[in-house]
Protein backbone atom coordinates (compact mmCIF):
# COMPACT_ATOMS: atom_id res chain seq x y z
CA UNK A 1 -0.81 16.96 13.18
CA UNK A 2 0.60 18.00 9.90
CA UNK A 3 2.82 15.68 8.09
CA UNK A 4 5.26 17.85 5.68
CA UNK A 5 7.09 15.99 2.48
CA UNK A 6 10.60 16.88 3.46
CA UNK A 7 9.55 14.08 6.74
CA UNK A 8 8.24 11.75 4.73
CA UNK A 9 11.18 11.82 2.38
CA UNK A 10 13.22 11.08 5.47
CA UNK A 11 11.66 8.80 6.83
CA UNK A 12 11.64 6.65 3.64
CA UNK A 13 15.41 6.69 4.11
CA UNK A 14 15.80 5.04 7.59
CA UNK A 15 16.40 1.63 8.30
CA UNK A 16 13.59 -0.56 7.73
CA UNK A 17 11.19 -0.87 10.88
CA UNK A 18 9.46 -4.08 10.30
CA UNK A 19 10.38 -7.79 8.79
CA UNK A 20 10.68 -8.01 5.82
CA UNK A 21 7.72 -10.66 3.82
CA UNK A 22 10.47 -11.98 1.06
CA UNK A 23 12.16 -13.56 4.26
CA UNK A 24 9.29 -15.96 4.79
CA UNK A 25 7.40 -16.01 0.97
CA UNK A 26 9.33 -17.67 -1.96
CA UNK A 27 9.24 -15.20 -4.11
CA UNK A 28 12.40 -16.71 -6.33
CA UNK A 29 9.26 -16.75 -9.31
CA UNK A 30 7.81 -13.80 -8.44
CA UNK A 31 6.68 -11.39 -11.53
CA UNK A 32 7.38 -7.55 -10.55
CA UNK A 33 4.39 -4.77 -10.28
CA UNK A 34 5.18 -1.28 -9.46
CA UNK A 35 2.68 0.87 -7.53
CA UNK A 36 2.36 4.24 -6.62
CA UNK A 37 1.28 4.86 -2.80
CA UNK A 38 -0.46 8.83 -3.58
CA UNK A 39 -0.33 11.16 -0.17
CA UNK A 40 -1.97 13.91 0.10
CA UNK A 41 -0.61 16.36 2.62
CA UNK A 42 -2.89 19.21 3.34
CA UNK A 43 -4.61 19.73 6.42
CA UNK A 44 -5.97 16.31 6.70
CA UNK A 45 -3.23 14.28 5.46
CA UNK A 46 -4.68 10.73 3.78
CA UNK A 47 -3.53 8.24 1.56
CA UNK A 48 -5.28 7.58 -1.82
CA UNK A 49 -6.27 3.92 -2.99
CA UNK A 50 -8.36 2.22 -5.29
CA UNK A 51 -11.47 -0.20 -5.51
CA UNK A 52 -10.49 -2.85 -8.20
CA UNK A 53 -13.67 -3.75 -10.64
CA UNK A 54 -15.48 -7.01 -9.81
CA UNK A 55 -14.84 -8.55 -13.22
CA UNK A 56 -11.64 -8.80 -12.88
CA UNK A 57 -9.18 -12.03 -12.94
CA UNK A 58 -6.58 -10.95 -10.33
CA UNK A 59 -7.52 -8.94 -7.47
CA UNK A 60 -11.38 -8.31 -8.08
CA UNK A 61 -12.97 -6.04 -5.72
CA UNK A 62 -9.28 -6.32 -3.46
CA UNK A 63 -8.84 -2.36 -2.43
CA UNK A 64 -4.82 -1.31 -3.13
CA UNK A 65 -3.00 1.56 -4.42
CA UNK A 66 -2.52 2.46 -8.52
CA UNK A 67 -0.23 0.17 -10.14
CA UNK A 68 0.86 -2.74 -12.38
CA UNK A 69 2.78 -4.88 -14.14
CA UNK A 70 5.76 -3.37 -16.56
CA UNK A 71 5.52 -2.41 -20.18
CA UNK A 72 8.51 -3.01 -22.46
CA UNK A 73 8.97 0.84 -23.05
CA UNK A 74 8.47 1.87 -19.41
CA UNK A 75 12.25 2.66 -18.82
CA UNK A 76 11.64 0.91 -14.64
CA UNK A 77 9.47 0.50 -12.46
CA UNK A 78 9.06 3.96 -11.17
CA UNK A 79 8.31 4.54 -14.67
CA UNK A 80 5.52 1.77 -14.42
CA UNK A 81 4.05 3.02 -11.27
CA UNK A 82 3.65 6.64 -12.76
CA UNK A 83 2.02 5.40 -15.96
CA UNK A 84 -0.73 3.25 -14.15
CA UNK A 85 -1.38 5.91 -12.15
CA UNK A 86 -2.05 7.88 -14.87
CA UNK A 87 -4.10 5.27 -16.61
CA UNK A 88 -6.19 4.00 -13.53
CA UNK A 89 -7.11 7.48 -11.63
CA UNK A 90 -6.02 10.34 -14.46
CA UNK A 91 -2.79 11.32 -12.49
CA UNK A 92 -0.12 12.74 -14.75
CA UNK A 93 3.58 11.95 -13.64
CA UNK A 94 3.68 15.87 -13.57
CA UNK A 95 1.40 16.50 -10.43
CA UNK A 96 2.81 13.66 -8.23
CA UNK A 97 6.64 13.99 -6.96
CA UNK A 98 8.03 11.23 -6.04
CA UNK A 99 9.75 11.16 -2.68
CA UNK A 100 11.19 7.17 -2.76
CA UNK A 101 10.73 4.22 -2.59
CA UNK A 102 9.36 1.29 -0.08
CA UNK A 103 10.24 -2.37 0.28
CA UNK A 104 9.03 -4.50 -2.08
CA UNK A 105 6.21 -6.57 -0.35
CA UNK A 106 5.42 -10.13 -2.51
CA UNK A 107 1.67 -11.34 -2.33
CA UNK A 108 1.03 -14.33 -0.52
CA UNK A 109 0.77 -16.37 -3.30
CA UNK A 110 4.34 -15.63 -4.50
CA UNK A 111 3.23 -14.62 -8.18
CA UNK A 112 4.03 -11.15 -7.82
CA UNK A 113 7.04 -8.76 -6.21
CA UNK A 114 5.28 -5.28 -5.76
CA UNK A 115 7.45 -2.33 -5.68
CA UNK A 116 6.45 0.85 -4.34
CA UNK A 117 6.70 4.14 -4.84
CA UNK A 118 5.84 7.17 -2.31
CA UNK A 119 4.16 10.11 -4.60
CA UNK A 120 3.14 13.28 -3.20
CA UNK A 121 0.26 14.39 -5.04
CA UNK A 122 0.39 18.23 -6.49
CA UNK A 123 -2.69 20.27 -4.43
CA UNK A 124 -4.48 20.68 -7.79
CA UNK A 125 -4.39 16.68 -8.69
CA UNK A 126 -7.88 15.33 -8.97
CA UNK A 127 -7.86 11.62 -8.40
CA UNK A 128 -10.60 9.72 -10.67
CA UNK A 129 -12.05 6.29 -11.96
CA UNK A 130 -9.97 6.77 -15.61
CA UNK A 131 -10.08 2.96 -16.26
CA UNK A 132 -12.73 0.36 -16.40
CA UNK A 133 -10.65 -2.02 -13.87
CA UNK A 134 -10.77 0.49 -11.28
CA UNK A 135 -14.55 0.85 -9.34
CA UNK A 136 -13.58 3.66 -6.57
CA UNK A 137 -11.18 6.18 -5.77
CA UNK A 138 -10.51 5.76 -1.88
CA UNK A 139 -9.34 8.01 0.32
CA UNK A 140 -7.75 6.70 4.36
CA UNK A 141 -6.89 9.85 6.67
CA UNK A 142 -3.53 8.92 8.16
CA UNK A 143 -2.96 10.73 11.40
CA UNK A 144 -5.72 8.54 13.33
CA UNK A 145 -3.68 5.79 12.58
CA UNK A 146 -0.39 7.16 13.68
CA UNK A 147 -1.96 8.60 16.76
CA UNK A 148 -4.00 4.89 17.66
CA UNK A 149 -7.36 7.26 17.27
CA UNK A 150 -8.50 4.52 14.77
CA UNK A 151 -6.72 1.19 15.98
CA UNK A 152 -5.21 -0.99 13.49
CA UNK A 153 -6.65 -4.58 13.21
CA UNK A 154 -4.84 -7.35 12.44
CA UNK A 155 -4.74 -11.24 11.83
CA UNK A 156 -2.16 -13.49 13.96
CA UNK A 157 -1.41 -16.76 11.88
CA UNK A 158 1.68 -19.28 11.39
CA UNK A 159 3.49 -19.18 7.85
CA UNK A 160 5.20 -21.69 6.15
CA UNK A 161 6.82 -25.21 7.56
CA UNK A 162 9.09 -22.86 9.74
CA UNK A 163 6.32 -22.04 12.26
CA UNK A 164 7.21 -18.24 11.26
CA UNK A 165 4.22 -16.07 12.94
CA UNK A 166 2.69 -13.40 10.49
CA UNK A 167 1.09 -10.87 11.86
CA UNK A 168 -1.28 -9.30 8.79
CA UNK A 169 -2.55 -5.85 9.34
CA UNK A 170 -5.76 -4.30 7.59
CA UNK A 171 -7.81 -1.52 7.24
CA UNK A 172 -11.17 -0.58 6.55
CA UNK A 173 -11.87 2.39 4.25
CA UNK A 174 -15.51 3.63 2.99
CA UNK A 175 -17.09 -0.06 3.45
CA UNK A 176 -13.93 -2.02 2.17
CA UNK A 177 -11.24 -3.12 3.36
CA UNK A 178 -7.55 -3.00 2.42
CA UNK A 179 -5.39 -6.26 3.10
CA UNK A 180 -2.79 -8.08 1.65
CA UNK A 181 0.85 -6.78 0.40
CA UNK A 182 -0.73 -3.81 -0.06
CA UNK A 183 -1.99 -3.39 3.49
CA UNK A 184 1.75 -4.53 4.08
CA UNK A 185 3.06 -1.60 2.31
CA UNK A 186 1.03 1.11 4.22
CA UNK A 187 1.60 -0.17 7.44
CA UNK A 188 5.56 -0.03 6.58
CA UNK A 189 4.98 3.74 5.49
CA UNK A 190 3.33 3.85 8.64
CA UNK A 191 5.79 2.61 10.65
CA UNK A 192 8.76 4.83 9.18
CA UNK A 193 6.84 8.17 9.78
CA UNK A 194 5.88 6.96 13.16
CA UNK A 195 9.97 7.04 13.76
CA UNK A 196 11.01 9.89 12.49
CA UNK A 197 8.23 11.10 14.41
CA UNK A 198 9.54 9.94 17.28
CA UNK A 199 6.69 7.91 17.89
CA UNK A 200 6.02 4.11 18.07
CA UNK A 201 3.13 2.84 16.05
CA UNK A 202 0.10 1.37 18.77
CA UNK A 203 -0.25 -1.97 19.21
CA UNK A 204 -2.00 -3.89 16.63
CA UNK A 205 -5.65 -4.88 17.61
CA UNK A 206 -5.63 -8.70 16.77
CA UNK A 207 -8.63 -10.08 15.44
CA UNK A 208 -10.21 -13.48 14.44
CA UNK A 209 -11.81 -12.33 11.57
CA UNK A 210 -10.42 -12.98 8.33
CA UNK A 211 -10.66 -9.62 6.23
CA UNK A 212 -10.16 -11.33 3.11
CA UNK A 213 -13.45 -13.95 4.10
CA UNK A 214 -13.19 -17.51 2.00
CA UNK A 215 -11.07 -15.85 -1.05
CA UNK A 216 -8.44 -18.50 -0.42
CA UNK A 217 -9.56 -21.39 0.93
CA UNK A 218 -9.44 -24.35 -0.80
């Protein structure tokens, strides 16, 4: 299956396909981050991510795409999203195009609104560790997923006083795993090329295990 830009850019102009998280997570405090969610789409198309450095203080060793908080002289938060991308996996603005934009997902803590950005990378972008917070460049093939080759897994669990149920996909990727928001906002992309597709995503495979382990218990 080859996935061509002109259907991605479509389908990131549909009607949203799935709930959407600031419904059910206060995010009326919430700092923004801007990400960049890289595709590559040659003959195997794939998503690219990154392996944050175990040192550190938000998000160690947490697998998500390039991104950050804002600068003053950024100019938005596409702006943002193209600079960290630059600084975290040497990236220039001029070898990704940028075919729109995704929902803003909050994390579950609230602290953060991330908004992302769809990039088509340029075939002769070379994706590498350029910072010391970044460990790994990752790369996730996408048509398994969009086909059910390689099921998505998923946690079941009850949110807030409301008895809201959360279903909280993840996927594993070279020995990690990405979860989260971030696992939120490729699932979404998912989802939307799925339907212009004409397709319907396969069921999520619900699990027990927690792919985040004891991070957040208290």
């Amino acid at each position: 299956m080859r996935l061509e830009a002109a259907l991605v850019r479509r389908s990131l102009e549909g009607p949203l396909p799935l709930p959407a998280l600031g419904s059910i997570i206060d995010v009326s405090r919430a700092r923004d981050a801007a990400v960049v969610v890289p595709l590559r789409l040659d003959a195997e198309p794939r998503v690219v991510l990154v392996l944050r450095g175990a040192q550190l203080a938000d998000h160690a060793s947490e697998v998500g795409f390039p991104g950050g908080k804002p600068d003053p002289d950024d100019g938005g938060l596409e702006a943002t999203a193209l600079r960290e991308l630059t600084e975290e996996i040497a990236v220039a603005p001029a070898q990704v195009e940028v075919l729109g934009p995704l929902m803003p997902v909050p994390v579950i803590t609230g602290r953060y609104l991330i908004h992302p950005f769809v990039g088509l990378l340029a075939a002769g972008a070379a994706p590498r560790v350029a910072s010391p917070e970044i460990a790994r460049v990752l790369e996730l093939p996408l048509v398994p997923l969009l086909t059910g080759e390689r099921p998505i897994a998923a946690v079941r669990g009850a949110w807030g006083g409301g008895g809201s149920v959360v279903f909280a996909p993840h996927f594993e990727v070279d020995g990690a795993v990405l979860y989260g928001a971030s696992a939120y906002i490729l699932y979404e992309l998912l989802a939307r090329i799925a339907a212009q597709l004409g397709l319907a995503l396969p069921p999520l495979e619900i699990t027990e295990r927690l792919p985040w382990g004891d991070r957040y218990a208290r």
